[in-house]
Protein backbone atom coordinates (compact mmCIF):
# COMPACT_ATOMS: atom_id res chain seq x y z
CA UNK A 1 25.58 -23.07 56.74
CA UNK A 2 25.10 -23.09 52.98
CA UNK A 3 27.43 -25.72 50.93
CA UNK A 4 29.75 -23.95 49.04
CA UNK A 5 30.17 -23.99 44.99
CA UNK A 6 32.99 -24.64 43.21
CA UNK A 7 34.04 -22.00 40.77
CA UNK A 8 33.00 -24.38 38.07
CA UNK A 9 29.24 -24.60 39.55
CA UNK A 10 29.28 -20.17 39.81
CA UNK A 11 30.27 -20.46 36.23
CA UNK A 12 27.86 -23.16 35.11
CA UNK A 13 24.31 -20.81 36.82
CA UNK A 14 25.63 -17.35 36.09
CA UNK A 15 27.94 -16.79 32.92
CA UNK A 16 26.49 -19.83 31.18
CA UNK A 17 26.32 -17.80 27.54
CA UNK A 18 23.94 -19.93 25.85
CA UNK A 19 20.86 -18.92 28.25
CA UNK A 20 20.43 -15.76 25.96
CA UNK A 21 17.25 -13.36 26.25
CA UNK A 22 14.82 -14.51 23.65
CA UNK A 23 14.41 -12.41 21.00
CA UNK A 24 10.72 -11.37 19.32
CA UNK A 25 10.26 -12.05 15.48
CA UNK A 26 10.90 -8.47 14.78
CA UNK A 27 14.15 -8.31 17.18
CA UNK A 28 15.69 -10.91 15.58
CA UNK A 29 15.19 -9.18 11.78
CA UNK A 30 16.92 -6.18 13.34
CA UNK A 31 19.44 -8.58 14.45
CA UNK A 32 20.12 -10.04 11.20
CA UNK A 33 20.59 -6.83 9.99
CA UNK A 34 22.94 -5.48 12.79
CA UNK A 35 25.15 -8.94 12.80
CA UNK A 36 25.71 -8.10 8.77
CA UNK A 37 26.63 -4.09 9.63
CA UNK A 38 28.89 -5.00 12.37
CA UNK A 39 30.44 -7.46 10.46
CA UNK A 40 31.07 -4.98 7.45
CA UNK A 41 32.40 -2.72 9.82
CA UNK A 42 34.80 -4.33 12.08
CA UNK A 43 36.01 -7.76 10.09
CA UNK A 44 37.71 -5.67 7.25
CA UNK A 45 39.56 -3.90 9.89
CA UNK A 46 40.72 -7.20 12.14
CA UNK A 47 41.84 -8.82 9.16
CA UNK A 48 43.98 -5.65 8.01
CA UNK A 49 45.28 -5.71 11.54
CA UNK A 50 46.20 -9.02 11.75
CA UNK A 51 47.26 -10.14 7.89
CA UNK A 52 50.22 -6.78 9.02
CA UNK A 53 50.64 -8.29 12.72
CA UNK A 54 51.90 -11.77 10.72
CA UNK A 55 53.71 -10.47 7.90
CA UNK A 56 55.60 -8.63 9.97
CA UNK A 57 56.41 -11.59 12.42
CA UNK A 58 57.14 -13.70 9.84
CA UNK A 59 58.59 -11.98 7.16
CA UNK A 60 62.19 -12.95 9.07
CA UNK A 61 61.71 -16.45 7.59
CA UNK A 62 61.33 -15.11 3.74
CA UNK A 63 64.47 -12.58 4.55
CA UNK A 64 66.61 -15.66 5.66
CA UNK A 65 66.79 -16.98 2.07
CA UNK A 66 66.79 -13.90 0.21
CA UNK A 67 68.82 -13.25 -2.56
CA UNK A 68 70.99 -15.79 -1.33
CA UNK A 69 72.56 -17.08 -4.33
CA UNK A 70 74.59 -13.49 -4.88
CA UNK A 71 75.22 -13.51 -0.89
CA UNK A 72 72.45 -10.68 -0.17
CA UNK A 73 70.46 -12.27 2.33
CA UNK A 74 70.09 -11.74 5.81
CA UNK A 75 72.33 -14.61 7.13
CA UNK A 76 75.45 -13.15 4.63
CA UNK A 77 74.82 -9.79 5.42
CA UNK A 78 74.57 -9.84 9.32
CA UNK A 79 77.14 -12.86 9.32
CA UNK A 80 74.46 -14.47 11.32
CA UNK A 81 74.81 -17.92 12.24
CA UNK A 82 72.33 -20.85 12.40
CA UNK A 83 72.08 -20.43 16.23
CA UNK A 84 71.86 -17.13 16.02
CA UNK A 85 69.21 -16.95 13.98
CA UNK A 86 67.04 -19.72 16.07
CA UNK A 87 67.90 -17.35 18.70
CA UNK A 88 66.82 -14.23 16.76
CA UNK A 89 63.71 -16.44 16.42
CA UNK A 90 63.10 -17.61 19.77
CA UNK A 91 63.48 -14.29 21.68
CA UNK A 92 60.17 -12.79 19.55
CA UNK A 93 58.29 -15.91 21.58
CA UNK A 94 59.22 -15.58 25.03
CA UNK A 95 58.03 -12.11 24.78
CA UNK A 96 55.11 -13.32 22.83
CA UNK A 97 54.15 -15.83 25.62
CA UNK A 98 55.11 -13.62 28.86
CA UNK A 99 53.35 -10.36 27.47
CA UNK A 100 49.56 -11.60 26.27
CA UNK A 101 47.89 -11.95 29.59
CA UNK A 102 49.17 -8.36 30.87
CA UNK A 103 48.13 -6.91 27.45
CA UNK A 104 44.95 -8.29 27.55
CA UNK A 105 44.35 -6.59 31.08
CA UNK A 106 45.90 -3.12 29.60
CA UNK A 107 42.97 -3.59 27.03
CA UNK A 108 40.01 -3.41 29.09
CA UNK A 109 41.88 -0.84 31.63
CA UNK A 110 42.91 1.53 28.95
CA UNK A 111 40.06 0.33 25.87
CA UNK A 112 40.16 -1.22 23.26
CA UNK A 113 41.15 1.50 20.94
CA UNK A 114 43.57 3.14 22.54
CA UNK A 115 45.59 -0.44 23.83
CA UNK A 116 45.14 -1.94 20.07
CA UNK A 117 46.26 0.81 18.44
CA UNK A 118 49.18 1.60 20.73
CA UNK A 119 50.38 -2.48 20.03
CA UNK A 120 49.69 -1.78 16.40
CA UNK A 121 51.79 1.46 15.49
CA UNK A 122 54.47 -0.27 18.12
CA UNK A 123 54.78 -3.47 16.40
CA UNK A 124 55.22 -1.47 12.75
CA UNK A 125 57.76 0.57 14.24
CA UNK A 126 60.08 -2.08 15.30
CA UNK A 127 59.23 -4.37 12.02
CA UNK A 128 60.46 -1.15 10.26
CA UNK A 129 63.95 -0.79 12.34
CA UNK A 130 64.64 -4.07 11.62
CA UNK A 131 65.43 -2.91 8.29
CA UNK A 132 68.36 -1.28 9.58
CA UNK A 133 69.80 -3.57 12.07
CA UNK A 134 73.73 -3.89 11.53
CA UNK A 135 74.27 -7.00 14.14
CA UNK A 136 73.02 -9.95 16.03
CA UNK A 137 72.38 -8.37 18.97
CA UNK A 138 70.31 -5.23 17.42
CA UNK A 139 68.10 -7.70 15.41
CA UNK A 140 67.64 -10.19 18.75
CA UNK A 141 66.31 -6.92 20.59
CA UNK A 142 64.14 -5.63 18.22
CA UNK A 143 62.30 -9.47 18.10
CA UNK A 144 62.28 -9.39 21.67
CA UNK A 145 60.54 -5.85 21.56
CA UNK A 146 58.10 -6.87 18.43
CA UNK A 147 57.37 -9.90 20.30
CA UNK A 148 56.00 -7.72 22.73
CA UNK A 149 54.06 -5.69 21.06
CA UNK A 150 52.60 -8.31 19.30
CA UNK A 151 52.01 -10.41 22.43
CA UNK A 152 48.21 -8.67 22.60
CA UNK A 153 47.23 -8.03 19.21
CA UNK A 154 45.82 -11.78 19.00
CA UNK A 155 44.02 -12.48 22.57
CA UNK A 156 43.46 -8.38 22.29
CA UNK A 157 41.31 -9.26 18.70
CA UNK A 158 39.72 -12.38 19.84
CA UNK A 159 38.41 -11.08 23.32
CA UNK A 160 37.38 -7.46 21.80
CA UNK A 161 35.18 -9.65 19.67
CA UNK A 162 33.42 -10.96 22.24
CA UNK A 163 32.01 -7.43 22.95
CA UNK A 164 30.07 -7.84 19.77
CA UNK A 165 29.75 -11.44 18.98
CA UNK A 166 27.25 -14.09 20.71
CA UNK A 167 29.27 -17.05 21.22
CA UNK A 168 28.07 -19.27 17.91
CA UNK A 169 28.82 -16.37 16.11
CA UNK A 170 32.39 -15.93 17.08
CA UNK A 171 34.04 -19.61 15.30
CA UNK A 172 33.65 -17.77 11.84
CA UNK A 173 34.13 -14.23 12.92
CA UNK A 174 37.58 -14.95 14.53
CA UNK A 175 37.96 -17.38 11.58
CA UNK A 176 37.65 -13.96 9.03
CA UNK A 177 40.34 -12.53 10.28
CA UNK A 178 42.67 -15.13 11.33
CA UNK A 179 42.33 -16.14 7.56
CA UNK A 180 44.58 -13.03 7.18
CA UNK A 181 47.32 -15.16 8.39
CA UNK A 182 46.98 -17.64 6.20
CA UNK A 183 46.72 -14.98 2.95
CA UNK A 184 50.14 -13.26 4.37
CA UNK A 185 51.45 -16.46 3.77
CA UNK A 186 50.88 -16.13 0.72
CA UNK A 187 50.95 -12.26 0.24
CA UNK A 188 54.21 -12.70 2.23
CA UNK A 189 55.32 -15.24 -0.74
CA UNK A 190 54.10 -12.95 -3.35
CA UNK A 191 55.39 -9.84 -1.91
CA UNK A 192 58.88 -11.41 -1.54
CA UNK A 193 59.47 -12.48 -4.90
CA UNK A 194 58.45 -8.38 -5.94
CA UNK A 195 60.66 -7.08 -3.41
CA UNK A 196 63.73 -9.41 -4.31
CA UNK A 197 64.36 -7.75 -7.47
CA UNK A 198 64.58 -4.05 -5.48
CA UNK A 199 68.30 -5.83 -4.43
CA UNK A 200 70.66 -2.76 -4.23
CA UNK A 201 67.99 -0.29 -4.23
CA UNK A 202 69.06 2.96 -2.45
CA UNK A 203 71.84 0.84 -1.35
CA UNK A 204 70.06 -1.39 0.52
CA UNK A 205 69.65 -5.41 0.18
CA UNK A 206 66.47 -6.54 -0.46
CA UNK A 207 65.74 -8.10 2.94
CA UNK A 208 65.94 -4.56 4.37
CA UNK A 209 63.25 -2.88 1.96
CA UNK A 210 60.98 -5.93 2.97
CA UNK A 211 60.63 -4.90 6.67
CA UNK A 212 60.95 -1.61 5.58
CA UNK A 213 57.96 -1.85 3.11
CA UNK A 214 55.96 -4.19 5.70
CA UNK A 215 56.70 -2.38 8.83
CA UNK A 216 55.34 1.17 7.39
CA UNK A 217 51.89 0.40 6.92
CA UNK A 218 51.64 -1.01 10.30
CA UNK A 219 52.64 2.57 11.54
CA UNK A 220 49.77 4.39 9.84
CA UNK A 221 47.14 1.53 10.73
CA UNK A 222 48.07 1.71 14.24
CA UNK A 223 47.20 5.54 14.12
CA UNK A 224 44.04 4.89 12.83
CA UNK A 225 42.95 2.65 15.17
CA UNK A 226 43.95 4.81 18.12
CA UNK A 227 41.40 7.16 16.55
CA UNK A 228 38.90 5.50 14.66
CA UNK A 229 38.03 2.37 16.21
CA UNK A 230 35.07 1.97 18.58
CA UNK A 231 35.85 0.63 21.72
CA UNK A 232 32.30 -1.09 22.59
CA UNK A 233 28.74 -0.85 21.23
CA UNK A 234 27.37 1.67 23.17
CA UNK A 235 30.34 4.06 22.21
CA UNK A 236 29.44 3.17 18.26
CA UNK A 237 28.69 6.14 16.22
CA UNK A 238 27.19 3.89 13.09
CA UNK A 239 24.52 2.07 15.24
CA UNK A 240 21.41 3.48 15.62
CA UNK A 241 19.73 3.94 19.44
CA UNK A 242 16.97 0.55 18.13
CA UNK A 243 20.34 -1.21 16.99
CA UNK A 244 22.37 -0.65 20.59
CA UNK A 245 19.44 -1.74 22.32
CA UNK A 246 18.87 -5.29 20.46
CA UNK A 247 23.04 -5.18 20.96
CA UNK A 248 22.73 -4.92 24.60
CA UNK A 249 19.71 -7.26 24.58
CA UNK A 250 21.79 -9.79 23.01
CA UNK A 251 24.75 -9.41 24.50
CA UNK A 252 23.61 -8.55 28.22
CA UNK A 253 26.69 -7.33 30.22
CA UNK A 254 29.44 -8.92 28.06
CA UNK A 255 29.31 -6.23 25.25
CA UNK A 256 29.34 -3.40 28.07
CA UNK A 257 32.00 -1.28 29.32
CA UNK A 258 30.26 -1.24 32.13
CA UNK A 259 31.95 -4.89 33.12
CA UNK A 260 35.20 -4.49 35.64
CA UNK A 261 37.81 -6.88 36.14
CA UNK A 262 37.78 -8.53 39.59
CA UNK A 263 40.19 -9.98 41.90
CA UNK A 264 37.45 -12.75 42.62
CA UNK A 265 36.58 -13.85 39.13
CA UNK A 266 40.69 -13.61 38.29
CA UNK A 267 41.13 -16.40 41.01
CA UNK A 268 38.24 -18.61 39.95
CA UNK A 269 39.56 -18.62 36.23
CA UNK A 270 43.23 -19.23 37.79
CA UNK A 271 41.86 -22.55 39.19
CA UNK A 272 39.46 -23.56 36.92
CA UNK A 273 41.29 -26.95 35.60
CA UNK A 274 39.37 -27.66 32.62
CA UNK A 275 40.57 -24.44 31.16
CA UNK A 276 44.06 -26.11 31.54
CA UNK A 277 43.12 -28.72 28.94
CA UNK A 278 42.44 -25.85 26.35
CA UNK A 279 46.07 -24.38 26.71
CA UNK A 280 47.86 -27.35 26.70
CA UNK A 281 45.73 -28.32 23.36
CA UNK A 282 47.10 -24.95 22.15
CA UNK A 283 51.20 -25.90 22.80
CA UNK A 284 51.15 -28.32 20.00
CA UNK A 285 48.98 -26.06 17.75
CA UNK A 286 51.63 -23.49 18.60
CA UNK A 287 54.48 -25.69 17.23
CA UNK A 288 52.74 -26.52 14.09
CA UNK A 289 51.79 -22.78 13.29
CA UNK A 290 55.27 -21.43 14.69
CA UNK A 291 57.06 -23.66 12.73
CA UNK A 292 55.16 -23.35 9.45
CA UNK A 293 55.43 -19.45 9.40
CA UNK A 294 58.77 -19.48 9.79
CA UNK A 295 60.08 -21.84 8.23
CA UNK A 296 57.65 -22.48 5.12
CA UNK A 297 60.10 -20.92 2.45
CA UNK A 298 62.68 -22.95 4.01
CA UNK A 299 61.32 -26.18 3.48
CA UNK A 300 59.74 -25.37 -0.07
CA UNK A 301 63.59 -24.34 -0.86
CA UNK A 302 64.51 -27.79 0.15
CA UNK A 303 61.80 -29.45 -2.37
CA UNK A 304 63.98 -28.42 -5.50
CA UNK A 305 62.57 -24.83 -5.73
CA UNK A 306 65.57 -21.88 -6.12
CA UNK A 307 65.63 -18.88 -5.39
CA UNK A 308 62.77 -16.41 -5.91
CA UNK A 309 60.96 -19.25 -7.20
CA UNK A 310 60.79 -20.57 -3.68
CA UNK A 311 58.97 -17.90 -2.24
CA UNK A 312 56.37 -17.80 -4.90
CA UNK A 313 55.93 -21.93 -3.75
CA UNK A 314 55.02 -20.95 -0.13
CA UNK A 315 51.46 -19.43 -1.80
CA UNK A 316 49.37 -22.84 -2.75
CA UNK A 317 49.76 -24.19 0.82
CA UNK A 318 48.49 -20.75 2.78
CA UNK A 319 46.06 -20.07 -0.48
CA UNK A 320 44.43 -23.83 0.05
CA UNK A 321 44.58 -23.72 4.17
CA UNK A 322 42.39 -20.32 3.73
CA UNK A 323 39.59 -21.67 2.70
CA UNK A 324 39.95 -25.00 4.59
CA UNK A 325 39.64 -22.56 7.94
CA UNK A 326 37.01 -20.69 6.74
CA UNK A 327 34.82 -23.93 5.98
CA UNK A 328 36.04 -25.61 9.35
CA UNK A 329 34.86 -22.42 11.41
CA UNK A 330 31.40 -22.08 9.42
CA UNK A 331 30.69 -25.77 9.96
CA UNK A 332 31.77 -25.35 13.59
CA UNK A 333 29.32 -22.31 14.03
CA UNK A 334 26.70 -23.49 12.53
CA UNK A 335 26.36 -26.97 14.19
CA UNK A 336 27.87 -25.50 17.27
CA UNK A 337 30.25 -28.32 17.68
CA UNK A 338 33.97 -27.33 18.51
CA UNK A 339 36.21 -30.28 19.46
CA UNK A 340 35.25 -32.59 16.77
CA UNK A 341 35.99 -30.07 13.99
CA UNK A 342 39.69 -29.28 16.04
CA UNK A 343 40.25 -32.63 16.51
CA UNK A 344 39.24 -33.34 13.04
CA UNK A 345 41.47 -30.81 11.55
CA UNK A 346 44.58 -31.83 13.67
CA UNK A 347 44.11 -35.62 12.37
CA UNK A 348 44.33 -34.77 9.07
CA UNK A 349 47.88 -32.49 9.86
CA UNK A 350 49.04 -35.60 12.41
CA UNK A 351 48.72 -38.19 8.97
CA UNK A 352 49.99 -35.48 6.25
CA UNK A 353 53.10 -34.36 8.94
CA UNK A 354 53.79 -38.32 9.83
CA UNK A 355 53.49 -39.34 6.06
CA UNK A 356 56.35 -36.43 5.41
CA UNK A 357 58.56 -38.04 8.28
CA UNK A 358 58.41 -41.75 7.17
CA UNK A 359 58.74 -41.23 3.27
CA UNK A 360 61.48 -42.73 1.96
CA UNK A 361 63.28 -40.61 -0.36
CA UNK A 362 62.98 -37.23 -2.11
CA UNK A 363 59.89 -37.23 -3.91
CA UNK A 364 59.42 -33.84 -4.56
CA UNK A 365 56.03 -33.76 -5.56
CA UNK A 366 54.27 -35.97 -3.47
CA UNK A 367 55.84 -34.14 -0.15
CA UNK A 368 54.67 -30.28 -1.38
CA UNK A 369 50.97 -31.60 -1.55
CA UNK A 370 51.47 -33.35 1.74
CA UNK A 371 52.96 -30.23 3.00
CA UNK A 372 49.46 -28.21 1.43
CA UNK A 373 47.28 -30.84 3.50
CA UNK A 374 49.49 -30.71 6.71
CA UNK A 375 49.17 -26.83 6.43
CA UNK A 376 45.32 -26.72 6.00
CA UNK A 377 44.54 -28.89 9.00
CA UNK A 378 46.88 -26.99 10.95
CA UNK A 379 44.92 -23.77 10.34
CA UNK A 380 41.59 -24.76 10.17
CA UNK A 381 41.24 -26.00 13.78
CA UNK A 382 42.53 -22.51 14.78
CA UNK A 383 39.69 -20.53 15.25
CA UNK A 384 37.28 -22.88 16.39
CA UNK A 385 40.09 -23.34 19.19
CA UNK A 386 40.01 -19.58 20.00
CA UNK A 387 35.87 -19.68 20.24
CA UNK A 388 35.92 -22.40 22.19
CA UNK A 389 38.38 -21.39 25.49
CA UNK A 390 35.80 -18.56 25.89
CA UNK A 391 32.14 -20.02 24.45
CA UNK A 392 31.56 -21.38 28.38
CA UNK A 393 32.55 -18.10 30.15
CA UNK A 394 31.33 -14.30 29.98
CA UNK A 395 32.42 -12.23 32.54
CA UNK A 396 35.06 -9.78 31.56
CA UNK A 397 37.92 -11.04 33.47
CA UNK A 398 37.44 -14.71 32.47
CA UNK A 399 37.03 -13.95 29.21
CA UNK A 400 40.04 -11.42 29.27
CA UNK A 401 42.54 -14.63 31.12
CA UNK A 402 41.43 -17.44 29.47
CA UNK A 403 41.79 -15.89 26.24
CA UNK A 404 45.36 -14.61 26.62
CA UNK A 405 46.55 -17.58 28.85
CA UNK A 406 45.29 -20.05 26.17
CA UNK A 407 47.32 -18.01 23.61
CA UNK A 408 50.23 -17.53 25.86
CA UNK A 409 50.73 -21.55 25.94
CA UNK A 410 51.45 -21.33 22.16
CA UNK A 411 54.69 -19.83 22.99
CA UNK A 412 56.48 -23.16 24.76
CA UNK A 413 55.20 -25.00 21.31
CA UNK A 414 56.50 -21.91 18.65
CA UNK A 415 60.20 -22.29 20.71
CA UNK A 416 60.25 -25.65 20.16
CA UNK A 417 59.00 -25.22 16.67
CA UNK A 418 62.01 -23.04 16.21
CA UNK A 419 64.44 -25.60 17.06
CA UNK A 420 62.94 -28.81 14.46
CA UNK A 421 64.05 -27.75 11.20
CA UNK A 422 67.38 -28.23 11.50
CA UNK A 423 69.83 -27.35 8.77
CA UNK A 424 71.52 -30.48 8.53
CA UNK A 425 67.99 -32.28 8.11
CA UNK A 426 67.90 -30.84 4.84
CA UNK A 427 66.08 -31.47 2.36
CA UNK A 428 63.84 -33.98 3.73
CA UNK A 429 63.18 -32.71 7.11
CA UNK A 430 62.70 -36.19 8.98
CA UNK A 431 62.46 -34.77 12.46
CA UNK A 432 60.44 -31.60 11.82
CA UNK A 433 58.03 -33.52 10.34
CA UNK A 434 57.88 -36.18 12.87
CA UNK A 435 58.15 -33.61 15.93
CA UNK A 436 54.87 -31.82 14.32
CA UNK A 437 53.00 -34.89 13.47
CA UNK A 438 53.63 -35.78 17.71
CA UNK A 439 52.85 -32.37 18.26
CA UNK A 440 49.42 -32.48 15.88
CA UNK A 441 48.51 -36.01 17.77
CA UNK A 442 48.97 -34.73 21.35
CA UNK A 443 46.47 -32.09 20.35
CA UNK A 444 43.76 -33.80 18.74
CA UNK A 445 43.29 -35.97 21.38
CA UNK A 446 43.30 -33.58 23.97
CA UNK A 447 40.31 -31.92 21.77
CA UNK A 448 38.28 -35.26 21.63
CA UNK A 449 38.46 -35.88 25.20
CA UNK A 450 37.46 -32.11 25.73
CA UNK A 451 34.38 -32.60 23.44
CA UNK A 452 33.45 -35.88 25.21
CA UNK A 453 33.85 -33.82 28.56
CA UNK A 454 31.82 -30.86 27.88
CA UNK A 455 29.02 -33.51 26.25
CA UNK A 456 28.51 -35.54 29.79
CA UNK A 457 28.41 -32.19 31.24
CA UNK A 458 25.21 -31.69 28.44
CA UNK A 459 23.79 -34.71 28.84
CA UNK A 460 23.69 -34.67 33.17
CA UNK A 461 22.66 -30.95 33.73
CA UNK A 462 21.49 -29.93 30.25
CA UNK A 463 23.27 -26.43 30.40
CA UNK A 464 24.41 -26.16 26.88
CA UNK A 465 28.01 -26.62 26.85
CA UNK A 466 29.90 -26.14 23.68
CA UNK A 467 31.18 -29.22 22.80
């Protein structure tokens, strides 16, 4: 009787991605060319997506301090309390964590276009009611149900990717438009300080016209999607037949529709415990990013900035950690190296985030350009992350799980992210800091043991491993 092979071993002779067809000389000039037209085509569109998918997540943060000093802002005008509003906060994540592996199934089962654009109009929708939201219990619901929709615009993004990308080109391409996060930090700053002055408007406060004004675009986006977007290569209109055939040479089966999730492959990625390492990497990635986009303008409003002025100080740190991610994915691409750049990246946030929980003291200035450094190397590690979980797989289902699982681990790290910038820490923000700097630690080392992993694997069976 044969021996059998772990899941692992499967993985390692059939999906191994980096044992691509070779390409001739004149294959790979068409190739150049049809990386460069997808690229024009699709990464405008995934950053539009997602720069709306986190403004409208995290525009809650900017409402909380809005117009506060004439008692407009969302706290005053709901009567919400601290709790409350940590619980307002919290209820958007456990939908965000228990909804990303079922979306990313509805994707493949229902397409791309259709599932993405559904998740897109929904999400606008309920950023928009939020504008109209009388109590604590109307505002909790529509987070819970925005949470949701949300839940598989992310993994959804990332794995639809992976119809088109090889996997060294994926670092910067999910880099392009993750970067959108980053600039709604700062658009989110930017717009803010606009829409504070349209207090009163129509008889509304100014928090209102922000999800209002953020939530309506979403709407019309989604819509387009639904009927614009193409699902997979071979259903492109804009590539020619020479250019799907180099795409399916390329590719192979991964960019195909043709690929079915299976009850077989579900189970090996279920068990497969190196894939475990990824997600837990992700919890403390989760609290840094949760608890940055939320509560940025809070903590710049506790560095001596008032006001409006406060939300125009939460641009320089998104602004700076923009191109830091861009750099760190480009790097990680091109030298095809992954946990060294993560770990890297997290290092840098541990010692910014550690320096801002030891310093003695106000010092105003010295703690907003920590706060810029702590914010790049939280971001930059982010997309190289994302790569990473699915460089060593291909099959659909694999790729659809791992993706959304690795995602869906964020969610126990945003809740507790919610919970560390407590008001009476203010202004200084000991424990945040201190919880994120723990948080930033526990992940970089995870990513340097991963690396050092995936390298013996390299080094005994010569397979080609990300590392």
């Amino acid at each position: 009787m044969a021996s059998r092979k772990s899941s692992l071993d499967i993985e390692m002779i059939e999906t191994n991605p980096n044992h691509s067809p070779t390409l001739t000389d004149d294959e790979l000039l068409v190739e150049k060319r049809l990386v460069r037209k997808i690229d024009l085509r699709l990464l405008p569109l995934a950053s539009l997506v997602y720069l709306l998918c986190y403004l409208d997540r995290s525009n809650i943060g900017n409402a909380r301090i809005f117009n506060s000093n004439t008692g407009d802002d969302l706290m005053q005008t709901l009567d919400l309390t601290s709790h409350q509003y940590i619980i307002a906060l919290m209820v958007f994540l456990v939908a965000y964590s228990i909804f990303e592996t079922p979306s990313n199934l509805a994707l493949k089962t229902f397409s791309p276009k259709r599932w993405l654009g559904f998740l897109i109009f929904c999400y606008g929708a309920f950023c928009t009611g939020i504008g109209v939201v009388h109590n604590f219990a109307s505002i909790s619901a529509l987070r819970f149900f925005l949470g949701a929709a949300e839940a598989g615009v992310f993994p959804g993004m990332v794995y639809y990717l992976s119809f088109w990308y090889k996997p060294e080109e994926r670092a910067l391409r999910i880099a392009a438009f993750l970067c959108s996060a980053t600039l709604s930090g700062a658009f989110g700053g930017c717009i803010a300080y606009g829409v504070g002055f349209m207090n009163g408007v129509g008889g509304l406060q100014a928090w209102r016209w922000l999800f209002i004004l953020e939530g309506i675009p979403s709407v019309i986006l989604g819509i387009l999607v639904f009927l614009f977007l193409p699902s997979y290569p071979e259903q492109c209109g804009w590539l020619t037949t020479d250019e799907k055939a180099i795409q399916r040479k390329r590719m192979g089966d991964t960019g195909s529709s043709n690929q079915r999730i299976t009850w077989v492959d579900a189970k090996a990625t279920l068990l497969d415990l190196r894939l475990y390492v990824h997600y837990l990497s992700y919890i403390g990635v989760g609290c840094l990013i949760g608890s940055l986009s939320l509560f940025a303008p809070t903590i710049v409003l506790g560095l001596g900035f008032e006001g409006l002025r406060a939300q125009l100080f939460t641009v320089p740190p998104y602004a700076a950690a923009f191109f830091s991610t861009v750099a760190a994915a480009f790097i990680s691409d091109r030298l095809k190296m992954r946990g060294v750049i993560v770990g890297s990246s997290l290092a840098v946030c541990f010692i910014s985030f550690l320096i801002l929980a030891a310093l003695p003291g106000e010092h105003f200035v010295g703690r907003y350009i920590l706060l810029i450094i702590g914010t790049c190397g939280a971001f930059s590690g982010l997309p190289t992350m994302n790569a990473w979980i699915g460089d060593n797989i291909t099959n659909t289902t694999a790729m659809s799980l791992a993706t959304a699982i690795n995602i869906a681990f964020s969610g126990p790290g945003q809740i507790i992210g919610v919970w560390i910038y407590r008001p009476a820490d203010s202004p200084i923000y000991s424990l945040g800091h201190g919880v994120n700097a723990a948080f930033a630690a526990f992940s970089a080392i995870l990513c340097f043991s991963l690396s050092f992993y995936y390298r013996r694997l390299n080094v005994k069976d010569g397979r080609g491993w990300f590392e």
